[in-house]
Protein backbone atom coordinates (compact mmCIF):
# COMPACT_ATOMS: atom_id res chain seq x y z
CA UNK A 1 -110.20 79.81 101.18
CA UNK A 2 -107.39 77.65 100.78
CA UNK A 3 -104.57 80.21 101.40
CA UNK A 4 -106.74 80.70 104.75
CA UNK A 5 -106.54 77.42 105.61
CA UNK A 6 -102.96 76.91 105.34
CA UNK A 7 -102.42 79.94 107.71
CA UNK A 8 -104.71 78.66 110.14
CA UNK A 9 -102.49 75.32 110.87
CA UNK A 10 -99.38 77.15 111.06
CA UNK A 11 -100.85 79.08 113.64
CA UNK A 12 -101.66 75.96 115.71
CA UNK A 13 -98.71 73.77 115.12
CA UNK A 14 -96.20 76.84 116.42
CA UNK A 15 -98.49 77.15 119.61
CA UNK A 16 -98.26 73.34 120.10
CA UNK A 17 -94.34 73.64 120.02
CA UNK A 18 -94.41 76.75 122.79
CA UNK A 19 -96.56 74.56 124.82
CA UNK A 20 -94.19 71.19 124.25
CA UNK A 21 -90.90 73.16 125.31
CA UNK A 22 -92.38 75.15 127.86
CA UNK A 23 -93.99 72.17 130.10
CA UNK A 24 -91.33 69.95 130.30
CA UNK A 25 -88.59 72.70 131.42
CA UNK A 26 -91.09 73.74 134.21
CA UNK A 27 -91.58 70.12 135.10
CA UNK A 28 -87.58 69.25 135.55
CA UNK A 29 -87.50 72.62 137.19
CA UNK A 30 -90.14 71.48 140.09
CA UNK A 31 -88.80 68.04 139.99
CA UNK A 32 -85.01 69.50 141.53
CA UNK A 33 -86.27 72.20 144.06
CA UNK A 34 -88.19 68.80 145.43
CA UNK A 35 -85.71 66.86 145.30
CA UNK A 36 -82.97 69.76 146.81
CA UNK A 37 -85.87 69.86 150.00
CA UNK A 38 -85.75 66.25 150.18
CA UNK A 39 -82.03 65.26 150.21
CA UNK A 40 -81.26 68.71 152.56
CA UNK A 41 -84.42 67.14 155.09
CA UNK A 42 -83.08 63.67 155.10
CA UNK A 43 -79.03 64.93 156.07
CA UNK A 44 -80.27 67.13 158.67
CA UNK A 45 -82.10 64.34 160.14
CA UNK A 46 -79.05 61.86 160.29
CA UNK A 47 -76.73 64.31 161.53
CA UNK A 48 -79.40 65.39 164.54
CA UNK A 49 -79.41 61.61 165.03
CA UNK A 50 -75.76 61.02 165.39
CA UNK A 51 -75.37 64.02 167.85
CA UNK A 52 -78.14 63.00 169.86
CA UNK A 53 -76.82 59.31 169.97
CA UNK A 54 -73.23 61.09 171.11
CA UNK A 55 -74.44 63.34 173.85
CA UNK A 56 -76.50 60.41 175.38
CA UNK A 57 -72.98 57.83 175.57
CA UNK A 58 -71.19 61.42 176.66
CA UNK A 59 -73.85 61.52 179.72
CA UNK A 60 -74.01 57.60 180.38
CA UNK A 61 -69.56 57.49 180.45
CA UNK A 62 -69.90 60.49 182.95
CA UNK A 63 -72.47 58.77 185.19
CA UNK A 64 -70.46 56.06 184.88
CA UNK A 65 -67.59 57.77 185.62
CA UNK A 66 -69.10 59.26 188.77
CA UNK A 67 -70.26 56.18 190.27
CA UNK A 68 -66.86 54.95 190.06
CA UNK A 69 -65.05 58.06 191.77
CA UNK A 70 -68.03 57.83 194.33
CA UNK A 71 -66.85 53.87 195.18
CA UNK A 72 -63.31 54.61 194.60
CA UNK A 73 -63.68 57.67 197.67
CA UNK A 74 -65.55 55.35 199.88
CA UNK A 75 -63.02 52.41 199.27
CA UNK A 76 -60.53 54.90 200.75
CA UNK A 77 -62.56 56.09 203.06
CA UNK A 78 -62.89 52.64 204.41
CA UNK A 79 -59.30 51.68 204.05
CA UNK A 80 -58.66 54.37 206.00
CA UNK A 81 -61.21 53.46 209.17
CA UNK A 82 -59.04 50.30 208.85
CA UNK A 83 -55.88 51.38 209.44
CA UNK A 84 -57.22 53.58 212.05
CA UNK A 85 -58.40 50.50 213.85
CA UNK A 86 -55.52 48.74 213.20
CA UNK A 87 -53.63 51.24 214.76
CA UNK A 88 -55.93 51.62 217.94
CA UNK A 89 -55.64 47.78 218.23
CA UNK A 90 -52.04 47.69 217.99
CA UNK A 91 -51.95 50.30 220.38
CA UNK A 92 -54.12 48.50 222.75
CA UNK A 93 -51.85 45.07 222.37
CA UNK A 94 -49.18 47.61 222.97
CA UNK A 95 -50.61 48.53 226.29
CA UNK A 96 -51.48 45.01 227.09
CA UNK A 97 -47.83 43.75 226.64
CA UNK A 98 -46.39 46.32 228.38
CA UNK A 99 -48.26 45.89 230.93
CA UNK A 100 -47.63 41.81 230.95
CA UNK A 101 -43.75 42.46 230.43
CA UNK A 102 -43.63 45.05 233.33
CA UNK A 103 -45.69 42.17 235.72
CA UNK A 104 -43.59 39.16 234.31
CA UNK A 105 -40.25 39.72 231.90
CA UNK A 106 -37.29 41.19 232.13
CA UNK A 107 -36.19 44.78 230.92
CA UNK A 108 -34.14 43.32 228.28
CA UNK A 109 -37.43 40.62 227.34
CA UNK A 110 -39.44 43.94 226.98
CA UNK A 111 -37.07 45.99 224.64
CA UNK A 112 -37.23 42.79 222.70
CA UNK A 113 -40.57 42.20 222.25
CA UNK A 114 -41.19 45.69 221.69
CA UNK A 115 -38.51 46.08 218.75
CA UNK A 116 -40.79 43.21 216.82
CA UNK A 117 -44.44 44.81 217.77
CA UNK A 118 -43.11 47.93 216.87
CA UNK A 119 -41.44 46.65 213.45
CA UNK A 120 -44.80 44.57 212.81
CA UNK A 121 -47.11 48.12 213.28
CA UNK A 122 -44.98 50.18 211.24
CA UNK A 123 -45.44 47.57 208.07
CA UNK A 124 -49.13 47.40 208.98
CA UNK A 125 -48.96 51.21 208.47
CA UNK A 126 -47.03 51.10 205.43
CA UNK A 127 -49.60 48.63 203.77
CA UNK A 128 -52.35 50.81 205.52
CA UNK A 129 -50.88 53.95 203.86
CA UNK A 130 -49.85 52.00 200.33
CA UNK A 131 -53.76 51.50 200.15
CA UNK A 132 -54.80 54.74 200.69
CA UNK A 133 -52.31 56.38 198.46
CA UNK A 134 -53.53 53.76 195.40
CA UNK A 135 -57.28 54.67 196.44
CA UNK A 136 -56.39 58.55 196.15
CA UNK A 137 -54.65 57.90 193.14
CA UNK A 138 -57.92 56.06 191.73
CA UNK A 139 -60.07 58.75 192.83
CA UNK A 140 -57.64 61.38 190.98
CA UNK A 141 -57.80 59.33 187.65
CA UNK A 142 -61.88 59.04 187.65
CA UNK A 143 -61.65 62.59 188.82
CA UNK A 144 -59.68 63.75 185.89
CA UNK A 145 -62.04 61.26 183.56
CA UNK A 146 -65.31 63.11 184.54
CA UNK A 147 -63.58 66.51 183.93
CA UNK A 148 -62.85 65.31 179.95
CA UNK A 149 -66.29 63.86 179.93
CA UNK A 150 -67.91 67.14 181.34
CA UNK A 151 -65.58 68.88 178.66
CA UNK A 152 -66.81 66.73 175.72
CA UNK A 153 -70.38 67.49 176.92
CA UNK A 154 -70.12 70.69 176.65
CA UNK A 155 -68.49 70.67 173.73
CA UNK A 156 -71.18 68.68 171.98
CA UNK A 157 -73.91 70.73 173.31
CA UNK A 158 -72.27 73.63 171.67
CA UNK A 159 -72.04 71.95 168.68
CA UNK A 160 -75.66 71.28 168.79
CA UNK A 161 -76.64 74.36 169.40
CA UNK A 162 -74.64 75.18 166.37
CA UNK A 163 -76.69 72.75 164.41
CA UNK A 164 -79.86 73.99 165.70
CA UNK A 165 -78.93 77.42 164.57
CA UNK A 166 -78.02 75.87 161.00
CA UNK A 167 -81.52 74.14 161.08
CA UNK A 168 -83.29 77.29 161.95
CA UNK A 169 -81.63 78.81 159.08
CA UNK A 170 -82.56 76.29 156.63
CA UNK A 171 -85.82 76.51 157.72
CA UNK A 172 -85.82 80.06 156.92
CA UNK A 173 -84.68 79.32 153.43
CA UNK A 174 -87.10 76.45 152.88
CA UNK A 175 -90.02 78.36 153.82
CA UNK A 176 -88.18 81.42 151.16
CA UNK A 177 -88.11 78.44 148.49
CA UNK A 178 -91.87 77.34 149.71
CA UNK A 179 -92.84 81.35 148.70
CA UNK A 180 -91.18 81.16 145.51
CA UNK A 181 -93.01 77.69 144.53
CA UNK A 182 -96.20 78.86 145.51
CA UNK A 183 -95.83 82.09 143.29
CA UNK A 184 -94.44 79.82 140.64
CA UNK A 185 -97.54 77.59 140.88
CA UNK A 186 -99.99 80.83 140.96
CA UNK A 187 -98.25 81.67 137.76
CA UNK A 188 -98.59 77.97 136.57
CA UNK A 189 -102.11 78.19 137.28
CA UNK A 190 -102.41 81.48 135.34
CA UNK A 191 -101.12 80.05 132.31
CA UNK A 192 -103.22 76.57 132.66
CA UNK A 193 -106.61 79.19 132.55
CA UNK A 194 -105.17 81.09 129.74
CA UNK A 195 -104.08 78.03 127.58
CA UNK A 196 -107.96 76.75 128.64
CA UNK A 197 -109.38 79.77 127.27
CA UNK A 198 -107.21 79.63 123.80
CA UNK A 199 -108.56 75.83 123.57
CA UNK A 200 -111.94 76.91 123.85
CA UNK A 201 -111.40 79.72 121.23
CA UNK A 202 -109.39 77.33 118.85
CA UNK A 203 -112.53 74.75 119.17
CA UNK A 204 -114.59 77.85 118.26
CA UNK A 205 -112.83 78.80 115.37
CA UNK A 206 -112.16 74.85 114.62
CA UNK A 207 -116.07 74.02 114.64
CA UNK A 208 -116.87 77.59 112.47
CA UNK A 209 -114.11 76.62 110.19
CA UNK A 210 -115.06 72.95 109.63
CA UNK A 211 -119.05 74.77 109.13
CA UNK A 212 -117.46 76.54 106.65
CA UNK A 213 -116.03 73.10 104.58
CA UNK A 214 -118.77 70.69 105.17
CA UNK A 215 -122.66 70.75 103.94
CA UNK A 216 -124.64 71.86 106.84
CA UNK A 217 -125.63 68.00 108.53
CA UNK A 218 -129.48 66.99 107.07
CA UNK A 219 -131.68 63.86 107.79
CA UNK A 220 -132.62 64.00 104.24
CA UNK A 221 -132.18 60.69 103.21
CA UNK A 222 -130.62 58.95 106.20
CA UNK A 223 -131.40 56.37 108.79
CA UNK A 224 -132.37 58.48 111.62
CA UNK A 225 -131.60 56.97 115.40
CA UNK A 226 -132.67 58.84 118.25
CA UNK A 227 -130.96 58.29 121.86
CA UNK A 228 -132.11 59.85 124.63
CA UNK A 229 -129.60 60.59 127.46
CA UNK A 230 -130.56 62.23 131.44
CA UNK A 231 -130.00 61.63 134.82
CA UNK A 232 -132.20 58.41 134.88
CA UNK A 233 -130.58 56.64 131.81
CA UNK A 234 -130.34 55.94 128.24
CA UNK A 235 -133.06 54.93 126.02
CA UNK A 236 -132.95 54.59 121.84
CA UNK A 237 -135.44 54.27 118.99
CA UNK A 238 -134.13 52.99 116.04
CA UNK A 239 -135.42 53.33 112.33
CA UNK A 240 -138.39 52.16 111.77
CA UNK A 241 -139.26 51.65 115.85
CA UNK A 242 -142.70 52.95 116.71
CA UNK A 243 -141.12 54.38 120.72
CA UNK A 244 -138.07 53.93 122.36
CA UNK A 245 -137.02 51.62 124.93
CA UNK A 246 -134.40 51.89 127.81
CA UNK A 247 -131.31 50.30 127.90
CA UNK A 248 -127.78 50.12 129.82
CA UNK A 249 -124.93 52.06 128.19
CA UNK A 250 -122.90 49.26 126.86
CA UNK A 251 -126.03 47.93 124.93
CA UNK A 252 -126.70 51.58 124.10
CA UNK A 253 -123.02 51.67 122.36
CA UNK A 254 -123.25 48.01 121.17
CA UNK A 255 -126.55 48.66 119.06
CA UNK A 256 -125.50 52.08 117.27
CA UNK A 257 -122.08 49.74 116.51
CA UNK A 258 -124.40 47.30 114.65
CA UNK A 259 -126.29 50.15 112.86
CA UNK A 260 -123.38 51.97 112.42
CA UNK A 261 -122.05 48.66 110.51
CA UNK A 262 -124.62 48.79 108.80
CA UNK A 263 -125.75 52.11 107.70
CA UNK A 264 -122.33 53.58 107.35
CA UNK A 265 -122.15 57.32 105.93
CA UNK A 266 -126.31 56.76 105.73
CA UNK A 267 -126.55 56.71 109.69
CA UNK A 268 -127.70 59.98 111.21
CA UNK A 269 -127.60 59.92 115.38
CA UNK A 270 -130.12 62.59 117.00
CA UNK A 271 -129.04 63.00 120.57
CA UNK A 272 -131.89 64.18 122.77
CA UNK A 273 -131.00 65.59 126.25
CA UNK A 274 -134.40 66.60 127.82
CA UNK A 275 -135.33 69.61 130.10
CA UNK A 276 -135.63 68.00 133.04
CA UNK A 277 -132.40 65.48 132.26
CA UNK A 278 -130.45 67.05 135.37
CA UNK A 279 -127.06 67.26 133.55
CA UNK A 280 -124.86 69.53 133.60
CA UNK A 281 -123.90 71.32 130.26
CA UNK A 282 -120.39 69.45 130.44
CA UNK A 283 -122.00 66.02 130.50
CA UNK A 284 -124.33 66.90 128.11
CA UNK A 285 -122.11 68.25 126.05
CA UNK A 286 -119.53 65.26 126.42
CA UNK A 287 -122.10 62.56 125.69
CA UNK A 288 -123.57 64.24 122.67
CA UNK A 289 -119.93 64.68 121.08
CA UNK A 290 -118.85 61.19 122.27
CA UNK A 291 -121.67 59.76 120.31
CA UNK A 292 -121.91 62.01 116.92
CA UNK A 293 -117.97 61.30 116.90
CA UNK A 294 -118.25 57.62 117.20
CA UNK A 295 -121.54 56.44 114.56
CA UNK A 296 -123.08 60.28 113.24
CA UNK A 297 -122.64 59.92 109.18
CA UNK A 298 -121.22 63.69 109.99
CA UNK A 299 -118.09 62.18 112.01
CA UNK A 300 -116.83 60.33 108.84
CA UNK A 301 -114.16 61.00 107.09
């Protein structure tokens, strides 16, 4: 029996040490794939922030941009009514003083006078056409400006759509890596119902075993307590009480303390679940282990 014995824990102690390497490599294993999803999710976020913030300033400088060539052609538009007017006017004071110098000066008074109007239009004209030239020159340089912006947008919107493609991908591989976790937690789940089953087969074997060293557990001779346990509560009867009474769990634990005190190894706890108790067998089960481990004689070492 002892050579049995000795057999049996070396059984049990190698299974422990499978168990003790095997769930802490699975567990670092899970911890990086979540980790990997999290730090890939968080940089595709920024960067889809950063081009969105781009392509919005890319749209605002064009509008911008726009609006200015827009004022810039009307400027010159109106620069050039102005000189047009100019022009009629000066043709008009043209016609007037010819018309005065024929009625009151001399030939030589008109060639005169005409020599300075005529030198006064043509620097009227020169301003006139200075102005426009400047305004077309504006006109070409915000031109030119909303052709680079309308290249950068489209530029970036490529680039985006390159990004979204990228995303879409990753997707595709998150949702592969999503697969492989879920088969790796099906398997997990697999081996948490087998180890189950070889813990309920090692308490088997554990509680036949420990039959097998101890005296088969007798009142003869000891201070029987009797607790009864259900849905409705707890009630005890201790040695030498004619019934039992109810009580609260902590006063049911605090009395079997006292007699446990003082009874010691003589103490002998009969757990009584009724028919009718509406527990489960788990609770049942729990409550009547919890107790004979905590003040049975049995439970001693």
């Amino acid at each position: 029996m002892s050579d049995g014995h000795f057999s049996f824990a070396s059984l049990i102690s190698s299974r422990d040490e499978y168990e003790e390497s095997f769930w802490p490599s699975f567990t670092d294993i899970m911890m990086v794939i979540t980790m990997i999803f999290l730090i890939v999710t968080v940089a595709v976020v920024l960067t889809n922030t950063r081009l969105l913030d781009n392509l919005r300033h890319s749209v605002l400088a064009e509008q911008v941009a726009q609006q200015e060539a827009q004022q810039s052609a009307v400027d010159a538009q109106r620069a050039a009514q102005e000189a047009q007017r100019a022009a009629q006017e000066a043709q008009k004071a043209n016609q007037q003083a010819e018309f005065q110098l024929k009625a009151n000066a001399t030939l030589e008074e008109q060639l005169d006078y005409l020599q300075q109007r005529t030198a006064s239009l043509e620097m009227d004209l020169l301003r006139s056409r200075a102005t426009t030239e400047e305004a077309r020159a504006t006109s070409t340089s915000k031109d030119a400006e909303l052709a680079r912006l309308q290249a950068l947008s489209s530029t970036q919107a490529d680039t985006l759509g390159l990004r979204d493609k990228a995303i879409q991908e990753l997707q595709i591989t998150l949702e592969s890596k999503e697969t492989d976790m879920a088969g790796l937690r099906t398997k997990v789940d697999e081996s948490e119902k087998k180890l189950l089953s070889m813990q309920g087969e090692y308490t088997e074997l554990d509680q036949k075993y420990q039959k097998l060293l101890k005296p088969a557990r007798s009142t003869k001779g000891k201070q029987v307590v009797e607790v009864v346990y259900s849905k409705s509560g707890y009630s005890i009867r201790k040695p030498g009480d004619a019934s039992s009474r109810s009580v609260t769990r902590a006063a049911l634990e605090s009395e079997l303390g006292a007699l446990k005190a003082q009874h010691s190894t003589e103490l002998y706890v009969k757990v009584i679940i009724p028919n009718n108790s509406g527990l489960s067998y788990n609770e049942a089960w729990r409550f009547t282990s919890d107790m004979l481990s905590k003040y049975d004689y049995y439970a001693a070492p």
